[in-house]
N, C-alpha and C. Protein backbone atom coordinates (compact mmCIF):
# COMPACT_ATOMS: atom_id res chain seq x y z
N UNK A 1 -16.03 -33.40 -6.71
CA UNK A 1 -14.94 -32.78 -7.44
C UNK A 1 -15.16 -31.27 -7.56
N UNK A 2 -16.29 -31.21 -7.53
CA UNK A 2 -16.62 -29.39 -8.06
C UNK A 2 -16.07 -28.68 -6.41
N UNK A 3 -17.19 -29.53 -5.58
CA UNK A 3 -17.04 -28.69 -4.22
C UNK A 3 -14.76 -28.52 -3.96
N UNK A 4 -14.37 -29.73 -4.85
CA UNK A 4 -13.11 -29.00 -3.84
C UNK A 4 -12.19 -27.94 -4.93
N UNK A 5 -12.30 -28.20 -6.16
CA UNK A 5 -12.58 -27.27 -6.64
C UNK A 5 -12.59 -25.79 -6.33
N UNK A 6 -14.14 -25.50 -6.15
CA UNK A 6 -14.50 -24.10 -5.04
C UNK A 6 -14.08 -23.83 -4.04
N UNK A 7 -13.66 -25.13 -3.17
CA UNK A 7 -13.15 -25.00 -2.02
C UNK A 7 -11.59 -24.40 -2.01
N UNK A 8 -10.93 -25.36 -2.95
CA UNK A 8 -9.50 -24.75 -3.29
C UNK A 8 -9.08 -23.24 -4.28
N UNK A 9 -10.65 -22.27 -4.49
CA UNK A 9 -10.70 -21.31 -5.25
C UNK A 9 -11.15 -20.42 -3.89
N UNK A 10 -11.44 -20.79 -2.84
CA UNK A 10 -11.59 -19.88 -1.59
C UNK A 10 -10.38 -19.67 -1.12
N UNK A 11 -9.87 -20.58 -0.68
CA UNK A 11 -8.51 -20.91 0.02
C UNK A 11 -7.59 -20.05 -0.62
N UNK A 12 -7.38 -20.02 -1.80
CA UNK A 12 -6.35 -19.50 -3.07
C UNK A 12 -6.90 -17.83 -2.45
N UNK A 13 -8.13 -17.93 -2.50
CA UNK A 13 -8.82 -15.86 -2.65
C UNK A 13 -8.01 -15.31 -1.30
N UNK A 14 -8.56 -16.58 0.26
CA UNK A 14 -7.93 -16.60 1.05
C UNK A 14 -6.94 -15.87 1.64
N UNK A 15 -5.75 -16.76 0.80
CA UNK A 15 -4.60 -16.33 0.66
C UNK A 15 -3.65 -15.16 -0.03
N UNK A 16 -4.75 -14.94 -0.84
CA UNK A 16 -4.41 -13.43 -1.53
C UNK A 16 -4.70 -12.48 -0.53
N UNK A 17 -6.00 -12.70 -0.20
CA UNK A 17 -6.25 -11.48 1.09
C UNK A 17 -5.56 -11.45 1.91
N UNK A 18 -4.90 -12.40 2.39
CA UNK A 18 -4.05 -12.39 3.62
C UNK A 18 -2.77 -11.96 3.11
N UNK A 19 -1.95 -12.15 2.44
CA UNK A 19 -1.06 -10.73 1.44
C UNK A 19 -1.34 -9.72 1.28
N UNK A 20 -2.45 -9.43 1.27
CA UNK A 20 -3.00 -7.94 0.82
C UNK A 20 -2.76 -7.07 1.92
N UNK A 21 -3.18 -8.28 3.24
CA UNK A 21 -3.93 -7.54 4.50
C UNK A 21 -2.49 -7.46 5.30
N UNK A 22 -1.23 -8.62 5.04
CA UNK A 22 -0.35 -7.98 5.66
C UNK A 22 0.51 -6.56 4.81
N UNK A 23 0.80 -6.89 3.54
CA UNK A 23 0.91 -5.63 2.71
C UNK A 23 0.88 -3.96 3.34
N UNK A 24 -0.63 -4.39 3.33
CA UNK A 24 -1.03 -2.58 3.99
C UNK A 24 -1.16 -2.85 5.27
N UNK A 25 -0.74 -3.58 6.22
CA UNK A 25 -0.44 -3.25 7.68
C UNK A 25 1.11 -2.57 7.38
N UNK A 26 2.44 -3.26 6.76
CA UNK A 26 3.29 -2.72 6.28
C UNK A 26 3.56 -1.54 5.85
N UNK A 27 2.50 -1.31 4.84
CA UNK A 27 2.82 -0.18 4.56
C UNK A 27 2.66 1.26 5.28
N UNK A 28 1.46 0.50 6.45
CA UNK A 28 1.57 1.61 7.60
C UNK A 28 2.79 2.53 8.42
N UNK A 29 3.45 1.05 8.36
CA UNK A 29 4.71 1.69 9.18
C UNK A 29 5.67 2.55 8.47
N UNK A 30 5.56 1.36 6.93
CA UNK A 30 6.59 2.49 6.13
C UNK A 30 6.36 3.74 5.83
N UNK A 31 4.77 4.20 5.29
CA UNK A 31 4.68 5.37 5.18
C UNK A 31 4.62 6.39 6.51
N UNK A 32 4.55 5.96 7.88
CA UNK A 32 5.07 6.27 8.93
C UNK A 32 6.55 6.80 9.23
N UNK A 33 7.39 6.06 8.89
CA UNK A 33 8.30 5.72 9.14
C UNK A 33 9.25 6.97 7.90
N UNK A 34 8.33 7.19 6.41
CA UNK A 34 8.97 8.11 5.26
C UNK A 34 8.37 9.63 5.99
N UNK A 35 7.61 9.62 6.73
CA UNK A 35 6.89 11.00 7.05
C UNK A 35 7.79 11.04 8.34
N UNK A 36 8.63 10.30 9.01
CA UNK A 36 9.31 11.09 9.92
C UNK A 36 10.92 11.19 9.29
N UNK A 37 11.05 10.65 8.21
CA UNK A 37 12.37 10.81 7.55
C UNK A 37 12.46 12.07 6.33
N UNK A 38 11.32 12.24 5.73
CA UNK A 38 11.19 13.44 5.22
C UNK A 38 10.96 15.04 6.00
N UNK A 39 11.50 16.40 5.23
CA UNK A 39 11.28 17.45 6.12
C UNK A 39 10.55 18.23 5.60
N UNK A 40 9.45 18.22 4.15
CA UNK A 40 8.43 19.22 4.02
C UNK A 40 7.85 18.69 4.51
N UNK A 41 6.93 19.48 5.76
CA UNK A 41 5.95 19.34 6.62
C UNK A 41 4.74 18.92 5.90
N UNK A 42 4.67 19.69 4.57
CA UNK A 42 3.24 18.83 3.68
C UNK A 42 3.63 17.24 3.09
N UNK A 43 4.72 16.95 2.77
CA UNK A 43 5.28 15.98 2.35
C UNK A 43 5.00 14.75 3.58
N UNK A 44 5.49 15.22 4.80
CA UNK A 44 5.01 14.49 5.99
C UNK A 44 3.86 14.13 6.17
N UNK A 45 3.02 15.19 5.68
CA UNK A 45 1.16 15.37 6.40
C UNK A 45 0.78 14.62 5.28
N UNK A 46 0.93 14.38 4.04
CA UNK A 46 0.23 13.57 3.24
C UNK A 46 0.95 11.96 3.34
N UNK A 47 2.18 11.81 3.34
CA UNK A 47 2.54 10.14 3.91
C UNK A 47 1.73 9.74 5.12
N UNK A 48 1.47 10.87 6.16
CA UNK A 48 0.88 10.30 7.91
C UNK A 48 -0.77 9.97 6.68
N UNK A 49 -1.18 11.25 5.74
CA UNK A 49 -2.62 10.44 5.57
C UNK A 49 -2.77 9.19 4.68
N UNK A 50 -1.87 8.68 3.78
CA UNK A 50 -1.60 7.60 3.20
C UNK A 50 -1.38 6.58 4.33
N UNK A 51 -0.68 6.69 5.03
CA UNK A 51 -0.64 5.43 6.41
C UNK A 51 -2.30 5.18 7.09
N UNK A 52 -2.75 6.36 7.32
CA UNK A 52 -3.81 6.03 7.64
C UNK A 52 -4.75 5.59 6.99
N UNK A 53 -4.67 5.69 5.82
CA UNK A 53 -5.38 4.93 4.29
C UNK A 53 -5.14 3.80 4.79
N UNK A 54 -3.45 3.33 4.78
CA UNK A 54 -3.28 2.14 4.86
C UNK A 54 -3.96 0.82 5.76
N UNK A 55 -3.95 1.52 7.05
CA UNK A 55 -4.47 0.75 7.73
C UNK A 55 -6.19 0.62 8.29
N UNK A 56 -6.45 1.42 7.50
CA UNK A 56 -8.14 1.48 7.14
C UNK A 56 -8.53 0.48 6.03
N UNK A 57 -7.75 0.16 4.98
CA UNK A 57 -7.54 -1.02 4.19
C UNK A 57 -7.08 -2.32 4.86
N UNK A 58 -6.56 -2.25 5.69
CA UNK A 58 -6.00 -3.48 6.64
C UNK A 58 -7.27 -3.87 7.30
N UNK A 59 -8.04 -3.02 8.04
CA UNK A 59 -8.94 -3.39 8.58
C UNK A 59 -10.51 -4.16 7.38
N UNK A 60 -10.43 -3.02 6.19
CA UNK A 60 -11.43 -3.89 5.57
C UNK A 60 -10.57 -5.29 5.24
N UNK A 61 -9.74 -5.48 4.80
CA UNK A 61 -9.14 -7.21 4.74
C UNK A 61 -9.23 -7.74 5.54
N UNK A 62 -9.30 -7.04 7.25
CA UNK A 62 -9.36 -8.16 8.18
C UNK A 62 -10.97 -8.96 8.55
N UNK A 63 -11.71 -7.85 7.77
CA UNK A 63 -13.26 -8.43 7.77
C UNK A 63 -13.56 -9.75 6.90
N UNK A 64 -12.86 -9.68 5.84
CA UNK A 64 -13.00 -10.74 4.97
C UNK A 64 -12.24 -12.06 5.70
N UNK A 65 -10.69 -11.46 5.75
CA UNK A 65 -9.73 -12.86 6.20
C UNK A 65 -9.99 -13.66 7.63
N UNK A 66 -10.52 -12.42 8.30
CA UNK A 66 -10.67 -12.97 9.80
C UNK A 66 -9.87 -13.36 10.72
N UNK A 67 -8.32 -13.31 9.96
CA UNK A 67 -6.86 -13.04 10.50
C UNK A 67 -6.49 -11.72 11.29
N UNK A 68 -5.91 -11.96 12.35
CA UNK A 68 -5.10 -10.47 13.22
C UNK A 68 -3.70 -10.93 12.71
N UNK A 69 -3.47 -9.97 11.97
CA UNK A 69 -1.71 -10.08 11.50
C UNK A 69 -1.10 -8.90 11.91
N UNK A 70 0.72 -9.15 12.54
CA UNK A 70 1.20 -7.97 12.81
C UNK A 70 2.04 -7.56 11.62
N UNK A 71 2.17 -5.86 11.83
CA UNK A 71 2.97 -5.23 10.47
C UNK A 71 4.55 -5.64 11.10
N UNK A 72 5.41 -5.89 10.06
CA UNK A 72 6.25 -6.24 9.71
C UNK A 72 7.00 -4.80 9.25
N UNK A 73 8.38 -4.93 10.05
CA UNK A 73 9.19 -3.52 10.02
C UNK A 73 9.96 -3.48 8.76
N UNK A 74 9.99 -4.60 8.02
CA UNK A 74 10.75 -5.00 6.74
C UNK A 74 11.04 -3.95 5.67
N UNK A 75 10.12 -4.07 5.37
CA UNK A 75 9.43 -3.09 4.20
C UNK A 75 10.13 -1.64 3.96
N UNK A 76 9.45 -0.96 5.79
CA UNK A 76 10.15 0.19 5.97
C UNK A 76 11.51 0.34 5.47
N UNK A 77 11.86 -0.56 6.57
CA UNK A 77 13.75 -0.51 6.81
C UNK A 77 14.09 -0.28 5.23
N UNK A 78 13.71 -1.16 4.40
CA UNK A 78 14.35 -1.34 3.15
C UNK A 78 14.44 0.02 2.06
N UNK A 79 12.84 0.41 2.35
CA UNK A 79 12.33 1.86 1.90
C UNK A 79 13.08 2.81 2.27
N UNK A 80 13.23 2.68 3.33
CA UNK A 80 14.22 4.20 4.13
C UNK A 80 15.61 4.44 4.51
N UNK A 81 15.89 2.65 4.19
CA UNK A 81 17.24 2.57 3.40
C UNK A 81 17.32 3.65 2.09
N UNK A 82 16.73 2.69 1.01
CA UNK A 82 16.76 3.18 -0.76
C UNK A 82 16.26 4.82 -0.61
N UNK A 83 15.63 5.43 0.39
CA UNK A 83 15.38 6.96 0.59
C UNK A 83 16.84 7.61 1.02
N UNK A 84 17.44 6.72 2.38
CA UNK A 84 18.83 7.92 2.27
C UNK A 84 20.05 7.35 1.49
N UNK A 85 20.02 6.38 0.77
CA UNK A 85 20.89 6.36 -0.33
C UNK A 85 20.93 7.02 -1.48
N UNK A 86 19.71 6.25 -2.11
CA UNK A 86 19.29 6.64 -3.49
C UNK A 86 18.61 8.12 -3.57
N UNK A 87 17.67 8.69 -2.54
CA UNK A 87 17.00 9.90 -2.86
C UNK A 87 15.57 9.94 -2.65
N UNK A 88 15.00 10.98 -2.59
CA UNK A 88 13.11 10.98 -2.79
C UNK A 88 13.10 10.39 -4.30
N UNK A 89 13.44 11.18 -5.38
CA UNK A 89 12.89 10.61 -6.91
C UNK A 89 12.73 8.88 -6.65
N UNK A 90 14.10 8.71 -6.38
CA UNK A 90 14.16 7.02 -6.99
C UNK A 90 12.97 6.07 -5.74
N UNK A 91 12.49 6.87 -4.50
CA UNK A 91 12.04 6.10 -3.38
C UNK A 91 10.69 6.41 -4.03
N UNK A 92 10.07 7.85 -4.28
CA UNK A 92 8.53 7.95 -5.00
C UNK A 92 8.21 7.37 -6.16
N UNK A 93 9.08 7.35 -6.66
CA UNK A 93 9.30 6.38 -8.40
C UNK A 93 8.37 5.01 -7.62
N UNK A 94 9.40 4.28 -6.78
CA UNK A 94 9.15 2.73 -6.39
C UNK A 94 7.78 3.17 -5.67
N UNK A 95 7.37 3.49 -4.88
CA UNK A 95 6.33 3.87 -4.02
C UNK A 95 5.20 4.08 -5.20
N UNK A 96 5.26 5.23 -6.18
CA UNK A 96 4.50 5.37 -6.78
C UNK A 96 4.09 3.84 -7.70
N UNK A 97 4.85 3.02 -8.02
CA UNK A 97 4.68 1.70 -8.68
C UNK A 97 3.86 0.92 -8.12
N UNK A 98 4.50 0.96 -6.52
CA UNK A 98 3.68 -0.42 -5.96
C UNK A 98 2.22 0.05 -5.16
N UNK A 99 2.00 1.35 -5.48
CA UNK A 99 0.29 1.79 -5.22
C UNK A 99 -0.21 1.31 -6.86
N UNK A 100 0.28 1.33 -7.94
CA UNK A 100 -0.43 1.06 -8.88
C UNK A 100 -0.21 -0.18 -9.05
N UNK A 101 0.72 -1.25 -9.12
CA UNK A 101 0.19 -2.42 -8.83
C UNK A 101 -0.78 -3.34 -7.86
N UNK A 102 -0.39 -2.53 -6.43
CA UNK A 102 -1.47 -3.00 -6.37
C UNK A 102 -3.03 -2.33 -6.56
N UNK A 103 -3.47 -1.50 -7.10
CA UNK A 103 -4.64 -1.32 -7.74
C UNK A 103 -4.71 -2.73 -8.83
N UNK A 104 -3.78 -3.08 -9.00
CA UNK A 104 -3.88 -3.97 -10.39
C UNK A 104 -4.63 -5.58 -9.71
N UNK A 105 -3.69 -6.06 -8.73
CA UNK A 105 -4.19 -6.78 -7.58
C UNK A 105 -5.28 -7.01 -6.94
N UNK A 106 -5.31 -6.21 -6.51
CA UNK A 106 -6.68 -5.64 -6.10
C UNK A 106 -7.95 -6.15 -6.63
N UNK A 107 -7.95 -5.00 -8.07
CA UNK A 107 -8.86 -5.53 -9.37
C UNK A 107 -9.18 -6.88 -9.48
N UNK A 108 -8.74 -7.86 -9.39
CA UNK A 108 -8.76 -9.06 -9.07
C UNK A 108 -9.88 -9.63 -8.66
N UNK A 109 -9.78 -9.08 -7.38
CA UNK A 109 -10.30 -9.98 -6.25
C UNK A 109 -12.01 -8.59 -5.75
N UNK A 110 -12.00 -8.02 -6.39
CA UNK A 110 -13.38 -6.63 -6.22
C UNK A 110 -14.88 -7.43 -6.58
N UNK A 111 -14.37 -8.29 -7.26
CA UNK A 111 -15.89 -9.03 -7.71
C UNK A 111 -16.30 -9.80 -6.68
N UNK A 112 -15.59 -10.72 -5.83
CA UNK A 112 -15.63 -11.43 -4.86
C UNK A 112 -15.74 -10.68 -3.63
N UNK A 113 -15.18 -9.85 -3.68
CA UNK A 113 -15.04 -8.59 -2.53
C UNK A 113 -15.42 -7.32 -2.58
N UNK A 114 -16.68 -6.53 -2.53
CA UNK A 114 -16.81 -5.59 -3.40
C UNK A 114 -16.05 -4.27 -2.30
N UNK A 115 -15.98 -4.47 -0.82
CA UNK A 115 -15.68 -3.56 -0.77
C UNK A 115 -14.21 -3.45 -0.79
N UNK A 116 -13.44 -4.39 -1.21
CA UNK A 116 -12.03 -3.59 -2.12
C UNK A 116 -12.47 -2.60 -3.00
N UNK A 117 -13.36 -2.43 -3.90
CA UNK A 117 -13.33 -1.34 -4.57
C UNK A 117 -13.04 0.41 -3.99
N UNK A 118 -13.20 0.33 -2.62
CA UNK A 118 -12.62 1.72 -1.89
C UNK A 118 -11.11 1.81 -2.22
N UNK A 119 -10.41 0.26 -1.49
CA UNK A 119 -9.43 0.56 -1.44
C UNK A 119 -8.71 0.65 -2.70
N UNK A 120 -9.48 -0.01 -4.17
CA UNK A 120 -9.06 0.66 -5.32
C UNK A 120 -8.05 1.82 -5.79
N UNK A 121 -9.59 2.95 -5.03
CA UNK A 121 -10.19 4.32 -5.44
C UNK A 121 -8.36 4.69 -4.67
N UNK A 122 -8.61 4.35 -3.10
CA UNK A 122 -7.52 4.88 -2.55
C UNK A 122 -5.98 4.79 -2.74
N UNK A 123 -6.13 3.82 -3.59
CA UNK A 123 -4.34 3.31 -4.09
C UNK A 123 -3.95 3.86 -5.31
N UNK A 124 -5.29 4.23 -5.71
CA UNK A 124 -4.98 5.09 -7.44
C UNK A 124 -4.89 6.35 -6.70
N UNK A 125 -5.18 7.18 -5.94
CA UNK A 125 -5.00 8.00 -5.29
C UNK A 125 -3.96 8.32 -4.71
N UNK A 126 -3.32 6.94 -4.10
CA UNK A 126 -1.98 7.33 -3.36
C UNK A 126 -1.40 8.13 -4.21
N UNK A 127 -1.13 6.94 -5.65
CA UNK A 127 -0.39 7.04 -6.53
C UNK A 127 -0.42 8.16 -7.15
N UNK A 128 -1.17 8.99 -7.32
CA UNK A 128 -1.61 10.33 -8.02
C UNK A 128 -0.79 11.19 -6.70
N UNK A 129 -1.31 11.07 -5.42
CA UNK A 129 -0.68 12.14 -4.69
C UNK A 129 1.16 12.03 -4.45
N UNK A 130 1.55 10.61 -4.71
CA UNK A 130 3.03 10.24 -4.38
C UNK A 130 3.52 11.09 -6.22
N UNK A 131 3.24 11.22 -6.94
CA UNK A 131 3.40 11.29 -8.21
C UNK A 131 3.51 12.88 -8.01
N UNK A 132 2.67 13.60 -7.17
CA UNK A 132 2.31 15.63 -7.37
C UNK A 132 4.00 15.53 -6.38
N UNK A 133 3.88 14.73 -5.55
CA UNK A 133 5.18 14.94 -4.74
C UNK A 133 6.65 14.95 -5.72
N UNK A 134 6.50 13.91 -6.74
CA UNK A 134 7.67 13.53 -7.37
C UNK A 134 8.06 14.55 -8.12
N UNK A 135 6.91 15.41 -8.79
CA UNK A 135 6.77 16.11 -9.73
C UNK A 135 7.39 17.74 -8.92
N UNK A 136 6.82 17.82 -7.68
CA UNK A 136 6.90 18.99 -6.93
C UNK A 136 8.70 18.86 -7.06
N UNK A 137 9.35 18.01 -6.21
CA UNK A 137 10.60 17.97 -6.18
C UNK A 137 11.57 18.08 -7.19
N UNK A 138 10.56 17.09 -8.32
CA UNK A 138 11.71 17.44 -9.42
C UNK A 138 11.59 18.63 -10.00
N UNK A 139 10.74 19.41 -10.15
CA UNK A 139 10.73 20.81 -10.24
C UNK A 139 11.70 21.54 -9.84
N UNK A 140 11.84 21.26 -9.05
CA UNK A 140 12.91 21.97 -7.90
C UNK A 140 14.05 22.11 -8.28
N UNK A 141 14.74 20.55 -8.70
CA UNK A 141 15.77 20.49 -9.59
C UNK A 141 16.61 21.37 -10.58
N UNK A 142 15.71 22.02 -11.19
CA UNK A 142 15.44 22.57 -12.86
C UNK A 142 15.77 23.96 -12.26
């Protein structure tokens, strides 16, 4: 009883990683995909280095999961939809959210996995640098 138990508490971790790990293959493209739809050239150069965050995090998940998963154009499309409708504010707003949730996520699973704790560091980071962006623009506003 214990072993399936543990067994069904791997499987479960498993499966979180494998969300995680398609997640930030995703988010590769999208933040790809916002750096060729945006036109400050610094605005660009820091989404291209967040993508590359991204998929440097993909790769530590793929050490654990042992899955090759492909990124999924989804995400983007939807993102870069809500960017030329809605605006940068309302697209860095959401962007800035879902780097801090998943830090929250994440947190989770760091004890079992220690080297998620990089990709922690790097998602509280996004979030701090998507946030100087939000702040830069809305400045602008005023």
């Amino acid at each position: 009883m214990k072993n399936e138990s543990s067994t069904e508490r791997m499987n479960e971790k498993k499966v979180q990683l494998i969300k995680a790990q398609q997640g930030e293959l995703d988010a590769v493209i999208l933040y790809r995909r916002l750096a060729k739809a945006v036109k400050n050239a610094k605005d660009k150069e820091l989404f291209l280095r967040i993508a590359a965050d991204e998929g440097k995090h993909a790769s530590i998940l793929k050490k654990y999961t042992g899955e090759t998963l492909k990124a999924s154009n989804f995400k983007a499309l939807v993102v870069i939809t809500l960017y030329k409708v809605l605006g940068l504010k309302f697209t860095l707003n959401l962007l800035e959210k879902g780097e801090l949730k998943a830090t929250e996520g994440y947190s989770l699973l760091v004890k079992e996995f220690p080297n998620i704790e990089e990709i922690i560091r790097d998602e509280a980071l996004h979030a701090t640098l998507i946030n100087k962006i939000l702040q830069k623009n809305t400045s602008k506003v005023h």
